[in-house]
Protein backbone atom coordinates (compact mmCIF):
# COMPACT_ATOMS: atom_id res chain seq x y z
CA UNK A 1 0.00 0.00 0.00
CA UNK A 2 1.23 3.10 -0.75
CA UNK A 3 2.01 6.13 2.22
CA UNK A 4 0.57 9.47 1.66
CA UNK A 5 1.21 12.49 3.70
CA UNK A 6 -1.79 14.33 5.33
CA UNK A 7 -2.27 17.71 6.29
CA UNK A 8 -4.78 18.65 8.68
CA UNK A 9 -6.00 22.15 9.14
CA UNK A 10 -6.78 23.18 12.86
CA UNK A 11 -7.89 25.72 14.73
CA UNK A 12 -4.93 27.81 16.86
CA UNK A 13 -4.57 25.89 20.20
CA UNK A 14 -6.17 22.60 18.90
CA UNK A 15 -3.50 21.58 17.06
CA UNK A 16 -1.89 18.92 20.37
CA UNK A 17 -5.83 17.97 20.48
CA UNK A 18 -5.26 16.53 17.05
CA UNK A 19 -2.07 15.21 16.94
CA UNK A 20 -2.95 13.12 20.17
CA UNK A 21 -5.62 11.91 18.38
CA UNK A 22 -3.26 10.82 15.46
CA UNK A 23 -1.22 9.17 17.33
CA UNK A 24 -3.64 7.13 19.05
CA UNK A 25 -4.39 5.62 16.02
CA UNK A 26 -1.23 4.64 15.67
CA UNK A 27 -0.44 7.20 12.52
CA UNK A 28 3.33 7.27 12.19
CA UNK A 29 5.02 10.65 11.93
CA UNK A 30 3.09 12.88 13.71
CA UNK A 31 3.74 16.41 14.20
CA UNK A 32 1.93 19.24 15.22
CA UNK A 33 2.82 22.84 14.07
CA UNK A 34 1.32 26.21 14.20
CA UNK A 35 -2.58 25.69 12.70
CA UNK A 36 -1.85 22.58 11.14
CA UNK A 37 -1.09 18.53 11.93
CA UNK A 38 1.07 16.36 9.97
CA UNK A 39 1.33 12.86 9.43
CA UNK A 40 2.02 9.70 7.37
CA UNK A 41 -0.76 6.57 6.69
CA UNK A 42 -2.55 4.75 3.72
CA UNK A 43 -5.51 5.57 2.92
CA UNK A 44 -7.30 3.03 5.52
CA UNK A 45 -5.50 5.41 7.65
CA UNK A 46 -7.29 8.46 6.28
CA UNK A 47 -11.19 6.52 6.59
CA UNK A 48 -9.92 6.01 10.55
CA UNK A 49 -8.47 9.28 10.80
CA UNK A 50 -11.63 11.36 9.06
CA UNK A 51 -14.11 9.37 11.10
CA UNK A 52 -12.36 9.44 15.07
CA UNK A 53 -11.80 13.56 14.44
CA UNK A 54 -15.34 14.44 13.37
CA UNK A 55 -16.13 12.14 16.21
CA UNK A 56 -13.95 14.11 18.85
CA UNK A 57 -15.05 17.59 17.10
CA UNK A 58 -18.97 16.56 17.63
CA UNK A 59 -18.50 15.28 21.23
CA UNK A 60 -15.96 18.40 22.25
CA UNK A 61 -19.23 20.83 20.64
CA UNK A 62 -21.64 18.86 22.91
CA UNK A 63 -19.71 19.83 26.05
CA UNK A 64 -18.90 23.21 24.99
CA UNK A 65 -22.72 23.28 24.16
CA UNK A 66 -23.63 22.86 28.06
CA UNK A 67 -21.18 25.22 29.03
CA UNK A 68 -22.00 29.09 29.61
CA UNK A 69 -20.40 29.86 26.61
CA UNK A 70 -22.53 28.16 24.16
CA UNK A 71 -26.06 27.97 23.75
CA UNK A 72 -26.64 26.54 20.34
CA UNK A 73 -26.23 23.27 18.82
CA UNK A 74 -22.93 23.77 16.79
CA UNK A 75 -23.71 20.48 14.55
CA UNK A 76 -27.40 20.54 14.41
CA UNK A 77 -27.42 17.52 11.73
CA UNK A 78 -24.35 15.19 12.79
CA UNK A 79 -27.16 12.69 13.96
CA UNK A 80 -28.53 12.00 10.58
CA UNK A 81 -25.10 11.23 9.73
């Protein structure tokens, strides 16, 4: 299988929240940087990756969402997903 290096775009501050994440799927390479994760994987590795952040984005948005500083459903149609 081939190796492809990713690039993914993050907020300023989030960026150890998504390289923890990387590694904890056992991606290979990972480095975190100013607004932006890198890292190395097939593309199995990108389904897994894709999948577990939209899954930690969601459930991060459902406690900031019973917090005082959010009111509002940030992902009003994740469900249907």
């Amino acid at each position: 299988m081939s190796e492809y290096q990713f690039t993914i775009p993050t907020l300023f501050g989030l960026e150890g929240v998504c390289a923890d994440e990387a590694r904890r799927l056992g991606l290979p390479e990972v480095r975190a940087e100013n607004g932006r994760v890198q890292c190395t994987g097939s593309e199995a590795d990108l389904s897994r990756l894709n999948l577990s952040l939209v899954n930690t984005v969601y459930h991060t948005s459902q406690r900031l969402r019973h917090s005082r500083f959010i009111k509002r459903d940030v992902f009003p149609n994740f469900k249907a997903l």
